[in-house]
N, C-alpha and C. Protein backbone atom coordinates (compact mmCIF):
# COMPACT_ATOMS: atom_id res chain seq x y z
N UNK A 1 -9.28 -8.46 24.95
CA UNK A 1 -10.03 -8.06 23.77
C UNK A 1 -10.83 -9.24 23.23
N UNK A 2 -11.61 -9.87 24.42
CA UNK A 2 -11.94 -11.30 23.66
C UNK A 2 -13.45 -10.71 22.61
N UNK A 3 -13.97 -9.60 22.82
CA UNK A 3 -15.43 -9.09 22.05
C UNK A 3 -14.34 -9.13 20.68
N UNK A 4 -13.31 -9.12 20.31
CA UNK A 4 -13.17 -9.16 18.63
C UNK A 4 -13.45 -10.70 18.18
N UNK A 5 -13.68 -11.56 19.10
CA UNK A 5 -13.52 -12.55 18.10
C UNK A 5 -15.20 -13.06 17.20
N UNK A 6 -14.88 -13.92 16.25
CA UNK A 6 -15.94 -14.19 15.80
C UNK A 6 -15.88 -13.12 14.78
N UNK A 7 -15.83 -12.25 14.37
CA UNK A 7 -15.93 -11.31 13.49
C UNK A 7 -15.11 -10.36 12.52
N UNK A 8 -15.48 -10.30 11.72
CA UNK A 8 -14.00 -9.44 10.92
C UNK A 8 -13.26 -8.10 11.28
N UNK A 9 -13.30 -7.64 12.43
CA UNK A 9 -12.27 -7.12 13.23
C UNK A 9 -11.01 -7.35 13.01
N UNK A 10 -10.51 -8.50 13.60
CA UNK A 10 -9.42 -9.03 13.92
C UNK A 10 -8.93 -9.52 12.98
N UNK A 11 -9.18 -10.13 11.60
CA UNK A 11 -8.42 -10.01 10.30
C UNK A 11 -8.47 -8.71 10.03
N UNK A 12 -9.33 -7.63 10.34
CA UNK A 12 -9.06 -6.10 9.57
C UNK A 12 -7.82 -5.98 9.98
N UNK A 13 -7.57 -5.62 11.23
CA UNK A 13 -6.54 -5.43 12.22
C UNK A 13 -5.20 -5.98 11.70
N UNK A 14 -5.27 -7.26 11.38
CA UNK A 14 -4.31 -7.93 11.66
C UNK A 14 -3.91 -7.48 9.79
N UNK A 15 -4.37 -7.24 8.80
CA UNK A 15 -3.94 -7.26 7.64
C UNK A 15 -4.04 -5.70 7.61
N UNK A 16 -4.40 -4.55 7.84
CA UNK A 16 -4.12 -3.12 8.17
C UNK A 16 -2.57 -3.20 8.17
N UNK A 17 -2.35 -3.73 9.74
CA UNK A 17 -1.12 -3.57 10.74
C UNK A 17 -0.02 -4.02 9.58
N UNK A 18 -0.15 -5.02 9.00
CA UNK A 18 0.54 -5.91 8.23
C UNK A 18 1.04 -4.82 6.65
N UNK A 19 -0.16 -4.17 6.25
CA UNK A 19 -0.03 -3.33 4.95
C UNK A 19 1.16 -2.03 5.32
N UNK A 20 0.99 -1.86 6.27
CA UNK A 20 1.43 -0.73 6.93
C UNK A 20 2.84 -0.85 6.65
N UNK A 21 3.26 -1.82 7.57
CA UNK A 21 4.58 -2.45 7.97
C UNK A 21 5.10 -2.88 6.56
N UNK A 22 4.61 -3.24 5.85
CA UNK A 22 5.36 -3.47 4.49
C UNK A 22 5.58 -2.61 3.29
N UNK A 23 4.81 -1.39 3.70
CA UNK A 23 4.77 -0.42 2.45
C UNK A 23 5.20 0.27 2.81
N UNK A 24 5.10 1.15 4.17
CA UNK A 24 4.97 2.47 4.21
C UNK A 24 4.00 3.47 4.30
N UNK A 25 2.95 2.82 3.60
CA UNK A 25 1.71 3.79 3.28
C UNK A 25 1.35 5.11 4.84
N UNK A 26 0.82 5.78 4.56
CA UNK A 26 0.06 6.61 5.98
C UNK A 26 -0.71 5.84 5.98
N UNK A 27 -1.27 5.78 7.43
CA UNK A 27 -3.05 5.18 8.05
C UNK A 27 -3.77 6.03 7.35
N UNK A 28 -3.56 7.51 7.24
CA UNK A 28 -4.86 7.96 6.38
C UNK A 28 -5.22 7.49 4.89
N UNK A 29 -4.12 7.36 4.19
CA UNK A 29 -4.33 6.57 2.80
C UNK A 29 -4.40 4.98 2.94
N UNK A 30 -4.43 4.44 3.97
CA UNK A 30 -5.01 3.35 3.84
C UNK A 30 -6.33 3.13 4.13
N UNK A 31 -6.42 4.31 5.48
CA UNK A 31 -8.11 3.64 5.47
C UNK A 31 -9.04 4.74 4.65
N UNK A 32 -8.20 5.66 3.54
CA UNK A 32 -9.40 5.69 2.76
C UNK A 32 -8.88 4.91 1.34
N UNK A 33 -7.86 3.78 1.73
CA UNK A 33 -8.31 3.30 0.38
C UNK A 33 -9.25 2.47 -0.20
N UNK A 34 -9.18 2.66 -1.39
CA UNK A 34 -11.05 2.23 -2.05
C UNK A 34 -10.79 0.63 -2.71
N UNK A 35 -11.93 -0.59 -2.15
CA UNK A 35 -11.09 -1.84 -2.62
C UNK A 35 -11.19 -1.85 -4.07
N UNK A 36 -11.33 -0.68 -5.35
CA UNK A 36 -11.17 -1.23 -6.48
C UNK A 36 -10.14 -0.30 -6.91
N UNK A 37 -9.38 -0.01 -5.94
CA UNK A 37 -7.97 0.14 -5.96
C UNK A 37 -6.60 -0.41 -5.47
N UNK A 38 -6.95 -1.78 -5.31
CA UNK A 38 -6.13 -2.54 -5.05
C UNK A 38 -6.48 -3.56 -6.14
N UNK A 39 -5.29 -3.70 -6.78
CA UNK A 39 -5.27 -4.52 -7.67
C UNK A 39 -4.22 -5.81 -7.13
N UNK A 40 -4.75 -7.06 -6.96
CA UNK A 40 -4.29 -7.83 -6.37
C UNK A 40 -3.65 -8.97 -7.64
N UNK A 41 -3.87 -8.98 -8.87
CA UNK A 41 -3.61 -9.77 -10.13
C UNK A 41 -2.16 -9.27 -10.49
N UNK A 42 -2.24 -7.78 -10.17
CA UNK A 42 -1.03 -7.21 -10.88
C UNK A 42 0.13 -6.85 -9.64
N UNK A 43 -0.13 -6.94 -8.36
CA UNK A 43 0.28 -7.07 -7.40
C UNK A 43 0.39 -5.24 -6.83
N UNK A 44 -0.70 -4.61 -7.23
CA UNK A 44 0.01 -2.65 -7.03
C UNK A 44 -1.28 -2.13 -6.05
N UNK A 45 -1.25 -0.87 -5.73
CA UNK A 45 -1.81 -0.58 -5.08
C UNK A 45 -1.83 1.04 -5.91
N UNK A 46 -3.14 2.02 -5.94
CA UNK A 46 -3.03 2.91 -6.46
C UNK A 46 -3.57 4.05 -5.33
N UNK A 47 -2.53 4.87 -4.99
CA UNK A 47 -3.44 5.56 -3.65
C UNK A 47 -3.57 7.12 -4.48
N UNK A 48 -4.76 7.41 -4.04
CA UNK A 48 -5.19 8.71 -4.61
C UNK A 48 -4.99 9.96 -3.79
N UNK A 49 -5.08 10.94 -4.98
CA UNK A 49 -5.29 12.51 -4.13
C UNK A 49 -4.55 12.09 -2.49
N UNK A 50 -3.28 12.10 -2.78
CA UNK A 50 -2.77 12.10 -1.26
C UNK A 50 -1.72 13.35 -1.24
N UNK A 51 -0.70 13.20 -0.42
CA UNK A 51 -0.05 14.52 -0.03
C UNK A 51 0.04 15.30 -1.34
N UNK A 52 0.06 16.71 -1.46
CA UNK A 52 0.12 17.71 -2.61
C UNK A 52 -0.72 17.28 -3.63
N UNK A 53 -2.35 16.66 -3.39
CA UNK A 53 -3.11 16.41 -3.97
C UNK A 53 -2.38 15.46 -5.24
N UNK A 54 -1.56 14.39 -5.22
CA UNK A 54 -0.73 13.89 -6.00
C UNK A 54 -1.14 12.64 -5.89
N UNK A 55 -1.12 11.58 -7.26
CA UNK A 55 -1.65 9.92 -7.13
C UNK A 55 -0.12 9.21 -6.95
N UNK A 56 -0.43 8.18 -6.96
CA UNK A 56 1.01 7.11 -6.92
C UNK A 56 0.44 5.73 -7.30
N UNK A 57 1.14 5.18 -7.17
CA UNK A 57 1.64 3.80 -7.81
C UNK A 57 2.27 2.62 -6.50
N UNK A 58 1.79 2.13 -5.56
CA UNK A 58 3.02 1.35 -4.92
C UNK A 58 2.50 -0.08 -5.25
N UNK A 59 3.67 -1.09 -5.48
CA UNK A 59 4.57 -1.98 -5.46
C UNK A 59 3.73 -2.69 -4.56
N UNK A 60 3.54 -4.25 -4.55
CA UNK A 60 3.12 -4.78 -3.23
C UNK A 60 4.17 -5.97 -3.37
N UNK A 61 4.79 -6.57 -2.54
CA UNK A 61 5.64 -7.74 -2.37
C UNK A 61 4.86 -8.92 -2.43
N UNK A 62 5.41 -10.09 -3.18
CA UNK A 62 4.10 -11.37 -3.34
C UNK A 62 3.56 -11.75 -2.08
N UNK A 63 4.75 -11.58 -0.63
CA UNK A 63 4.06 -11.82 0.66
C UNK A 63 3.32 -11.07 0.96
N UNK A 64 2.78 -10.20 0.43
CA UNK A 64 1.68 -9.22 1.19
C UNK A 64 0.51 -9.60 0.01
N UNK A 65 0.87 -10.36 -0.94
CA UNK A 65 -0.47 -10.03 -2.11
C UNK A 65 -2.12 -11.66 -1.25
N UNK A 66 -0.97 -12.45 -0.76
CA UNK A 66 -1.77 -13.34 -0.45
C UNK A 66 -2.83 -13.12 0.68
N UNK A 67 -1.92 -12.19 1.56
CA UNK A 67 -3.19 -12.14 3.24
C UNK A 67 -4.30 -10.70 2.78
N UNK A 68 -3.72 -10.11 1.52
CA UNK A 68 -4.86 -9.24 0.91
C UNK A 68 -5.70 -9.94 0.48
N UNK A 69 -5.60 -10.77 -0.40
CA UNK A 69 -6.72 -11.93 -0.77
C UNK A 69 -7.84 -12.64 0.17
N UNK A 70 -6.69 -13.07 1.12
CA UNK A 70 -7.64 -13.79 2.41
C UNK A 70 -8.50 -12.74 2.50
N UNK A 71 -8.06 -11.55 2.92
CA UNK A 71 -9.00 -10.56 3.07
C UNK A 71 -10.02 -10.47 2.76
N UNK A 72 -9.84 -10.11 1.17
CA UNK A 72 -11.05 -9.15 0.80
C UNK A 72 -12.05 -10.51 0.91
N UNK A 73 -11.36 -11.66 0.47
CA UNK A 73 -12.42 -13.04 0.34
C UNK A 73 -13.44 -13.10 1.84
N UNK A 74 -12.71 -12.63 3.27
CA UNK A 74 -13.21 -12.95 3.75
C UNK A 74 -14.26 -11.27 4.04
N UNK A 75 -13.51 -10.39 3.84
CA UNK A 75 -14.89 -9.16 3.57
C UNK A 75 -15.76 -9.35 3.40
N UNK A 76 -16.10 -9.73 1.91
CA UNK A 76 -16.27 -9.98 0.88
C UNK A 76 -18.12 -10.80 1.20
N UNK A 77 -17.13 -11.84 1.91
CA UNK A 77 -17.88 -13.08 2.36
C UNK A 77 -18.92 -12.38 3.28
N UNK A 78 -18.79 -11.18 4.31
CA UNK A 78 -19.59 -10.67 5.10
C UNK A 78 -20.20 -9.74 5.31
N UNK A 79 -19.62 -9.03 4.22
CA UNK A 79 -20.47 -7.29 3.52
C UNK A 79 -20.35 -7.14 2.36
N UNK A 80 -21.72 -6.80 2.43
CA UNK A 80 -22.39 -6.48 0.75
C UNK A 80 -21.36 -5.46 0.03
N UNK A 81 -20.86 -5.81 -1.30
CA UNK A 81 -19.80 -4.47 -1.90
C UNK A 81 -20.69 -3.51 -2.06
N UNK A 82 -20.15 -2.59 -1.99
CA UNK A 82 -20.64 -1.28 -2.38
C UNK A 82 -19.37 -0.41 -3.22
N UNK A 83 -20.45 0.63 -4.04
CA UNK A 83 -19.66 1.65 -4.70
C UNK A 83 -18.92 2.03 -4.06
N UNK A 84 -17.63 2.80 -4.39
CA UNK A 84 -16.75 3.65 -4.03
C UNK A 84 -16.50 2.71 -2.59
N UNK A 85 -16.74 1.85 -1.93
CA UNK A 85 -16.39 1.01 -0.21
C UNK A 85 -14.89 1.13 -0.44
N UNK A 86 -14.50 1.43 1.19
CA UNK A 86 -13.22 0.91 1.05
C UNK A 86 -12.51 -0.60 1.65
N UNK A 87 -11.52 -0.62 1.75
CA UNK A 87 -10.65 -1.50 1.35
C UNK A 87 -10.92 -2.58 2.88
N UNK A 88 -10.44 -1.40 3.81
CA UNK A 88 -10.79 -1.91 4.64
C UNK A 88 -11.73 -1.45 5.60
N UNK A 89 -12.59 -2.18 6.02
CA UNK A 89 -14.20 -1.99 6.82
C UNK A 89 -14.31 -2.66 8.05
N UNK A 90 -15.63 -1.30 8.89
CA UNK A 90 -15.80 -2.52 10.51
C UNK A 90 -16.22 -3.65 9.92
N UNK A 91 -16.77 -4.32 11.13
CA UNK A 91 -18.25 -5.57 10.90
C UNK A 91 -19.23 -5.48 10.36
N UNK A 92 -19.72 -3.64 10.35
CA UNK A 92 -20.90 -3.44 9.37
C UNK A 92 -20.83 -2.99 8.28
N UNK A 93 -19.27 -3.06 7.42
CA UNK A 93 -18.94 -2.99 6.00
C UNK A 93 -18.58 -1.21 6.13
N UNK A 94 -18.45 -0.62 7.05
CA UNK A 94 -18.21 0.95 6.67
C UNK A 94 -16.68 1.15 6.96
N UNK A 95 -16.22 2.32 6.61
CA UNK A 95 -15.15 3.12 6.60
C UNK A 95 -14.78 2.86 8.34
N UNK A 96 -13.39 2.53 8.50
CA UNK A 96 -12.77 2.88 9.74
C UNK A 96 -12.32 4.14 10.12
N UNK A 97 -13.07 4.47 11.38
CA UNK A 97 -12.71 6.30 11.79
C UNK A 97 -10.75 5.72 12.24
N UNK A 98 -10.64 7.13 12.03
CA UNK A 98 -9.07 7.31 12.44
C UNK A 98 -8.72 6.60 14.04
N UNK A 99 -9.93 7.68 14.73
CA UNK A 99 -9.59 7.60 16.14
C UNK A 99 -9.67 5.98 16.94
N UNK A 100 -10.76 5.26 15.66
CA UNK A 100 -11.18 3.99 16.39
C UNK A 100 -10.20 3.26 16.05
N UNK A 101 -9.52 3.40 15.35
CA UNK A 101 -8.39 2.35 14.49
C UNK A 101 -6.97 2.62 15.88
N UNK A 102 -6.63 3.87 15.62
CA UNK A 102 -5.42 4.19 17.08
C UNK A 102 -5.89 3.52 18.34
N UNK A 103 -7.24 3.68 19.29
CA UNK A 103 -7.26 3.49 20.08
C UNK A 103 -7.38 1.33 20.14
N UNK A 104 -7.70 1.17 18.99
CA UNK A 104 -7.71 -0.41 19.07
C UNK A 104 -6.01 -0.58 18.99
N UNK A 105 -5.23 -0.04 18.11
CA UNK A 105 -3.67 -0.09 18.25
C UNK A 105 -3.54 -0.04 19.42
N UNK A 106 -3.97 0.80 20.33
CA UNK A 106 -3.16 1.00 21.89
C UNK A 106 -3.06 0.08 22.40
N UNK A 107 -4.43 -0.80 22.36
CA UNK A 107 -4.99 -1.89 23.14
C UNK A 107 -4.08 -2.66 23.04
N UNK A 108 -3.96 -2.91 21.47
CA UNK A 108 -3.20 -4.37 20.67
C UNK A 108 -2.15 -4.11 21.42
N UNK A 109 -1.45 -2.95 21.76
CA UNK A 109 -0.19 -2.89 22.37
C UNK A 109 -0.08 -3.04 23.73
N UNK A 110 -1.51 -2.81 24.41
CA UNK A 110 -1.42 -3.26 26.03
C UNK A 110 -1.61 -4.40 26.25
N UNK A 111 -1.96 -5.21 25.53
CA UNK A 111 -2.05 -6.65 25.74
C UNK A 111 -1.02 -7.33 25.12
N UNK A 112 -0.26 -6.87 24.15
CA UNK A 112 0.73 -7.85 23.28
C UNK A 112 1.96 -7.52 24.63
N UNK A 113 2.21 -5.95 25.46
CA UNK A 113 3.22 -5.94 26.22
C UNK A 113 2.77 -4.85 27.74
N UNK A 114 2.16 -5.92 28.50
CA UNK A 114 1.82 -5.74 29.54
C UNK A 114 2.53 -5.30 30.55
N UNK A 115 2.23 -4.06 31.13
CA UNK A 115 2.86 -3.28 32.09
C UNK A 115 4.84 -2.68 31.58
N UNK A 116 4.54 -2.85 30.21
CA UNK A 116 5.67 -2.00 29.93
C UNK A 116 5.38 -0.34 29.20
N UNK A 117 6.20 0.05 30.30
CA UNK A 117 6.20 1.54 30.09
C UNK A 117 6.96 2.31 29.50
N UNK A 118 6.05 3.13 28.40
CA UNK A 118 6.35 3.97 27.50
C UNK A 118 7.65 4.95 27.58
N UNK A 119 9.06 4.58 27.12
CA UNK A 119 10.09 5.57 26.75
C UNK A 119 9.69 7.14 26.87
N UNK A 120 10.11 7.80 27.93
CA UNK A 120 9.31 9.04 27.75
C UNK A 120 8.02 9.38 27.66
N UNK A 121 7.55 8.62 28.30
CA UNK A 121 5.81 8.98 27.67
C UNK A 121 5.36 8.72 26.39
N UNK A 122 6.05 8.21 25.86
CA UNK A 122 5.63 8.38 24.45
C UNK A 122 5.67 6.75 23.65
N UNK A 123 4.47 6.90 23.22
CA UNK A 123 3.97 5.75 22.90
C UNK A 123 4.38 5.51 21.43
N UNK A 124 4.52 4.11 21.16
CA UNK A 124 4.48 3.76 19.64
C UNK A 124 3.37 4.29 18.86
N UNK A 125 3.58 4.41 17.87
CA UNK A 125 2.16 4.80 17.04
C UNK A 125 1.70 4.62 16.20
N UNK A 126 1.05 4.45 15.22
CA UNK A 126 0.29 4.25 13.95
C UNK A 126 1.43 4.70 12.91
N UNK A 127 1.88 6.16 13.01
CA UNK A 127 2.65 7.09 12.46
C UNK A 127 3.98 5.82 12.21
N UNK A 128 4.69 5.42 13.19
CA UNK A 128 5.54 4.85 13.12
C UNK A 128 6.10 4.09 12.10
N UNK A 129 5.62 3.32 11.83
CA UNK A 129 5.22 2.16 10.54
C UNK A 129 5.97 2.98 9.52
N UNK A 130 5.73 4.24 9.10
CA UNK A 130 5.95 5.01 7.83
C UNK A 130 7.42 4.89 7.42
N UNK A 131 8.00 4.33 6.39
CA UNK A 131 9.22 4.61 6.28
C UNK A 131 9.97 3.18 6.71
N UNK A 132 9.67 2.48 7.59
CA UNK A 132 10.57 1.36 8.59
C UNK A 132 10.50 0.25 7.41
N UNK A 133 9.85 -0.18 6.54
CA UNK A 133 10.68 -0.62 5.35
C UNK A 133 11.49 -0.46 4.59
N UNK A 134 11.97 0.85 5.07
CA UNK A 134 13.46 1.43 4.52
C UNK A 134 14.32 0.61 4.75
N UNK A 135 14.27 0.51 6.60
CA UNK A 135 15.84 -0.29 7.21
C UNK A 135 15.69 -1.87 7.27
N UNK A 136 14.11 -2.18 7.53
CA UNK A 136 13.93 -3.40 7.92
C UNK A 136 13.40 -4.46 6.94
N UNK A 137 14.07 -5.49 6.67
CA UNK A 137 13.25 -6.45 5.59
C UNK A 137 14.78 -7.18 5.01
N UNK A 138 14.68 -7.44 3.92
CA UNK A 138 15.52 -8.12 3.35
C UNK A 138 16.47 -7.53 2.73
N UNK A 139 17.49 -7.90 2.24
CA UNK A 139 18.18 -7.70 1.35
C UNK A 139 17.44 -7.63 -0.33
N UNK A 140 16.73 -8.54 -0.52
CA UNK A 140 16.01 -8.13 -2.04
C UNK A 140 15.56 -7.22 -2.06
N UNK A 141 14.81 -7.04 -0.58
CA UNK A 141 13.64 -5.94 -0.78
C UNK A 141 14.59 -4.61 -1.05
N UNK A 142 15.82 -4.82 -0.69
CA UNK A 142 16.02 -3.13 -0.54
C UNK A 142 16.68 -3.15 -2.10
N UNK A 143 17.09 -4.40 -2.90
CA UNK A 143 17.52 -4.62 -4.47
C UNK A 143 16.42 -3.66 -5.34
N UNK A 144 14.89 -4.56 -4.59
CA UNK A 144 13.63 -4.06 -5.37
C UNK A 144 13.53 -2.12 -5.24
N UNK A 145 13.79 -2.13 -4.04
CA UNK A 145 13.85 -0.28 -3.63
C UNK A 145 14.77 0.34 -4.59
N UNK A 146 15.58 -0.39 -4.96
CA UNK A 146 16.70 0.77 -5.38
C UNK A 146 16.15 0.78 -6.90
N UNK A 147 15.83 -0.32 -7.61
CA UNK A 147 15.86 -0.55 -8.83
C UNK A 147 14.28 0.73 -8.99
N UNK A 148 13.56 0.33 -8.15
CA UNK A 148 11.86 1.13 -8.33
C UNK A 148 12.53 2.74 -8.41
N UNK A 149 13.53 3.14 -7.26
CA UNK A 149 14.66 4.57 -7.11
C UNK A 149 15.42 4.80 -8.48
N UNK A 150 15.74 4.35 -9.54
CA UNK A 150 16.23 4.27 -10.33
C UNK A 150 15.75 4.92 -11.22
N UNK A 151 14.45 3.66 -11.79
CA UNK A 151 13.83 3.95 -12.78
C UNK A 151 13.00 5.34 -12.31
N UNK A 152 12.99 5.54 -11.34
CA UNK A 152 11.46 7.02 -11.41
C UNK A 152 12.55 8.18 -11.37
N UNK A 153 14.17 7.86 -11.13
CA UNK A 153 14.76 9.28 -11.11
C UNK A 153 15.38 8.98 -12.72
N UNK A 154 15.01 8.31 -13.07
CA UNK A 154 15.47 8.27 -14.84
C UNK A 154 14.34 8.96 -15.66
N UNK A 155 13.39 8.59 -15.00
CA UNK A 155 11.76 9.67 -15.87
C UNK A 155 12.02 10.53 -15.89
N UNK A 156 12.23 11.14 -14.38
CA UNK A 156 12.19 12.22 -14.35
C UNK A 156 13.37 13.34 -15.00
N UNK A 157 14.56 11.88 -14.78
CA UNK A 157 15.43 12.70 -16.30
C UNK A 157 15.23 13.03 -17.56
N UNK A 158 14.10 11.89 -18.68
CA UNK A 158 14.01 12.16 -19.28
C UNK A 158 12.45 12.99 -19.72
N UNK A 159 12.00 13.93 -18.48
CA UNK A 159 10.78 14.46 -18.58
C UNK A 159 10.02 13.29 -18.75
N UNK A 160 9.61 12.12 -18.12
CA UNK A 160 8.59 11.39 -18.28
C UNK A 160 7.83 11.30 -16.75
N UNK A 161 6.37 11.40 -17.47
CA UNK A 161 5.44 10.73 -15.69
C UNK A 161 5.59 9.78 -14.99
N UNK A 162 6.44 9.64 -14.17
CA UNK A 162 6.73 8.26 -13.30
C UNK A 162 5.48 7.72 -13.01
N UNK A 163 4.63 8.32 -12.58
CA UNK A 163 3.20 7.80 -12.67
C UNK A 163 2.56 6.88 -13.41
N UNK A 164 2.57 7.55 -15.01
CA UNK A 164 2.61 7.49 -16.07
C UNK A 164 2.76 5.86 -16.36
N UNK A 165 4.70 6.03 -16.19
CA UNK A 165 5.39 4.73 -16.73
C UNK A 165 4.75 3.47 -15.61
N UNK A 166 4.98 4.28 -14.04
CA UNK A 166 5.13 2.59 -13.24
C UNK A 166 3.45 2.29 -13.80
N UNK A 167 2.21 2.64 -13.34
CA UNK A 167 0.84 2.28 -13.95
C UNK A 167 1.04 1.45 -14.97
N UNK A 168 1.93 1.97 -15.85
CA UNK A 168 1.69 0.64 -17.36
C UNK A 168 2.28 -0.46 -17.06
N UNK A 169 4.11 -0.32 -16.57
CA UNK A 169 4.68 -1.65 -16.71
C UNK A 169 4.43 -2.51 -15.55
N UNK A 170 3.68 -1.69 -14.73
CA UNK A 170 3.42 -3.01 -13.31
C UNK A 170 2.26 -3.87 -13.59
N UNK A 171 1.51 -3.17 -14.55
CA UNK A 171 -0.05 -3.75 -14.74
C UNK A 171 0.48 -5.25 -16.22
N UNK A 172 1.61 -4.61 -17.28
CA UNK A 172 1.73 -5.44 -17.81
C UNK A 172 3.34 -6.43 -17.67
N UNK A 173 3.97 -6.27 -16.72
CA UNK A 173 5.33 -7.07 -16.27
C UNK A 173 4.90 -8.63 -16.19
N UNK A 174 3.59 -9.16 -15.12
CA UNK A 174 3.69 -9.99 -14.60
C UNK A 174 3.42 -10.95 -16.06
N UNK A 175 2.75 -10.68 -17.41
CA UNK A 175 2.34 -11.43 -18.23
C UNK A 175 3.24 -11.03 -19.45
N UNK A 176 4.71 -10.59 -19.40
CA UNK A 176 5.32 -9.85 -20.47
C UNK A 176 6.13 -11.16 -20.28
N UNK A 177 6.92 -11.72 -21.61
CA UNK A 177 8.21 -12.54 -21.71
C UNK A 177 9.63 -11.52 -21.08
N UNK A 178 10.34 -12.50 -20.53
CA UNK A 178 11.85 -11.99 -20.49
C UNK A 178 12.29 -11.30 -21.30
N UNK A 179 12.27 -11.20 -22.33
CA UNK A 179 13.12 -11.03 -24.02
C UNK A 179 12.81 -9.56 -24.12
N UNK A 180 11.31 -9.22 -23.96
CA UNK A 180 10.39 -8.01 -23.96
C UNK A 180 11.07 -7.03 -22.61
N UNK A 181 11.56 -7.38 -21.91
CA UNK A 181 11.68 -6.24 -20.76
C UNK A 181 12.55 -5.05 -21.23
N UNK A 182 13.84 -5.38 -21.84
CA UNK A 182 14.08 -4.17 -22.47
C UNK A 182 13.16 -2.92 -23.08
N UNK A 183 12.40 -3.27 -23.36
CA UNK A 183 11.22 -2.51 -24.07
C UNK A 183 10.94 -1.28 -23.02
N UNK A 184 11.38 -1.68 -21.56
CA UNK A 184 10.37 -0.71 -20.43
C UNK A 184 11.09 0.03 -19.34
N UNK A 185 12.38 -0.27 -20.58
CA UNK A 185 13.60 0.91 -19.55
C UNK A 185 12.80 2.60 -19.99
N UNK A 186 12.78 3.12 -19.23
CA UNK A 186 11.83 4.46 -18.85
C UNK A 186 12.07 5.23 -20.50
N UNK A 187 13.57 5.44 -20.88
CA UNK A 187 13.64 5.99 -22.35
C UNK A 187 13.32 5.18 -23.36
N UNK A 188 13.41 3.56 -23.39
CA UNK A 188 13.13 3.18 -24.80
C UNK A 188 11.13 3.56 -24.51
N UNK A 189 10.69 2.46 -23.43
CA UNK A 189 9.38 3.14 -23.26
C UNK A 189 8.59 4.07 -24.05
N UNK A 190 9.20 5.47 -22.94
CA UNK A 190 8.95 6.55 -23.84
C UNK A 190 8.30 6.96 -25.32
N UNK A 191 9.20 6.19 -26.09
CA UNK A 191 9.26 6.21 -27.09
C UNK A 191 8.00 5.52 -28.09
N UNK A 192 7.33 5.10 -27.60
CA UNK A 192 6.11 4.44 -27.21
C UNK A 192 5.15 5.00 -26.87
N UNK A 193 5.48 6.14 -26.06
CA UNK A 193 4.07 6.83 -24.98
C UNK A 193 4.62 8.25 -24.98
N UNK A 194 4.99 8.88 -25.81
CA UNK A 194 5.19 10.43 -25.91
C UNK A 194 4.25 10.85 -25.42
N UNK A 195 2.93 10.50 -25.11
CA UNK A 195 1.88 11.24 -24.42
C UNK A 195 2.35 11.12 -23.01
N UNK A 196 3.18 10.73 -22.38
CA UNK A 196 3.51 10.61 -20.80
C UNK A 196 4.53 11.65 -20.65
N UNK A 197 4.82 12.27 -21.37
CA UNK A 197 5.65 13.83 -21.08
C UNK A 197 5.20 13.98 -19.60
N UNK A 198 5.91 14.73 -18.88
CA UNK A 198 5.83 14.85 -17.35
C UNK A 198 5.66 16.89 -17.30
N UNK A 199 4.48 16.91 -16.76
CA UNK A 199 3.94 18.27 -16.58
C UNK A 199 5.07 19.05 -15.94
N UNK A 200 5.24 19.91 -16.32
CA UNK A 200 6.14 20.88 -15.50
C UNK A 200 5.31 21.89 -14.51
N UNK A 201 5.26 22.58 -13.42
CA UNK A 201 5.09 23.43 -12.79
C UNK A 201 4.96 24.78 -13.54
N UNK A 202 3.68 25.54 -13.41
CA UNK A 202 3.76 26.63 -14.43
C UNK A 202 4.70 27.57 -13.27
């Protein structure tokens, strides 16, 4: 694959592969995410209209906030921004098709493991990634999982928008004192933002 070099390919690639593996996200909500939806100050990511036409909120770990930076800096550096652009782009600043993104995965995988053959026919995949930060990572990380599991099944106890709540306290945690965190247990919160009542299903 020596035609990637020289060009922003191969950081796309390499920080895609990387987002993937640490979140969870689908490939389809990543490559349509939009870069003024990554908020890299507050460390979150906001993915839109995704499964059941529903928004979210995810979490980014400080190791993933830095090679996003490299990123966009080096985007940035080589295509003009544009409205609504997303996050991540070819060489000529546009949207990555689905199909071109898998078939460069295949590659990455025939060259990273040469002449090893596929379990059943069946190849690793893009798909894969989804979820494998469940089992794999650290011990904090899975501290951070449970505590994020906590608070959104406590909203939803007390009828609040998990949406709602994580949007506010992730955007204002990183610049809040210690003393103040009590403030953003999901019920005192609340109490605060009665407008975040959580819609019920008619």
């Amino acid at each position: 694959m020596s035609n990637w070099r020289g060009g922003l390919r191969p950081h796309t690639y390499a920080t895609l592969i990387g987002l993937l593996a640490c979140t969870g996200l689908r490939i389809t909500e990543a490559l349509t995410l939009r870069a003024d939806d990554v908020d890299l100050s507050a460390g979150v990511l906001t993915i839109r209209q995704t499964k059941f036409r529903k928004s979210r909120l995810v979490p980014l770990h400080a190791s993933a906030v830095a090679p996003l930076r490299d990123y966009t800096a080096d985007r940035d550096r080589r295509c003009d921004r544009k409205p609504d652009m997303t996050f991540f782009v070819s060489d000529t600043g546009h949207r990555l098709p689905y199909t071109t993104v898998r078939h460069a995965f295949h590659a990455l995988l025939r060259q990273a493991m040469p002449g090893v053959v596929p379990v059943n026919r069946v190849r690793p995949r893009l798909h894969d990634f989804r979820k494998n930060w469940t089992f794999l990572g650290s011990d904090r990380g899975g501290r951070m999982a449970a505590v994020l599991y906590s608070h959104t099944g406590t909203c939803k106890h007390h009828d609040i928008d998990p949406f709602a709540y994580l949007q506010d306290i992730l955007r204002r945690l990183p610049s809040d004192p210690a003393r103040e965190l009590d403030e953003y247990l999901p019920d005192v919160w609340f109490q605060s933002h009665p407008s975040a009542r959580r819609k019920r299903a008619a």
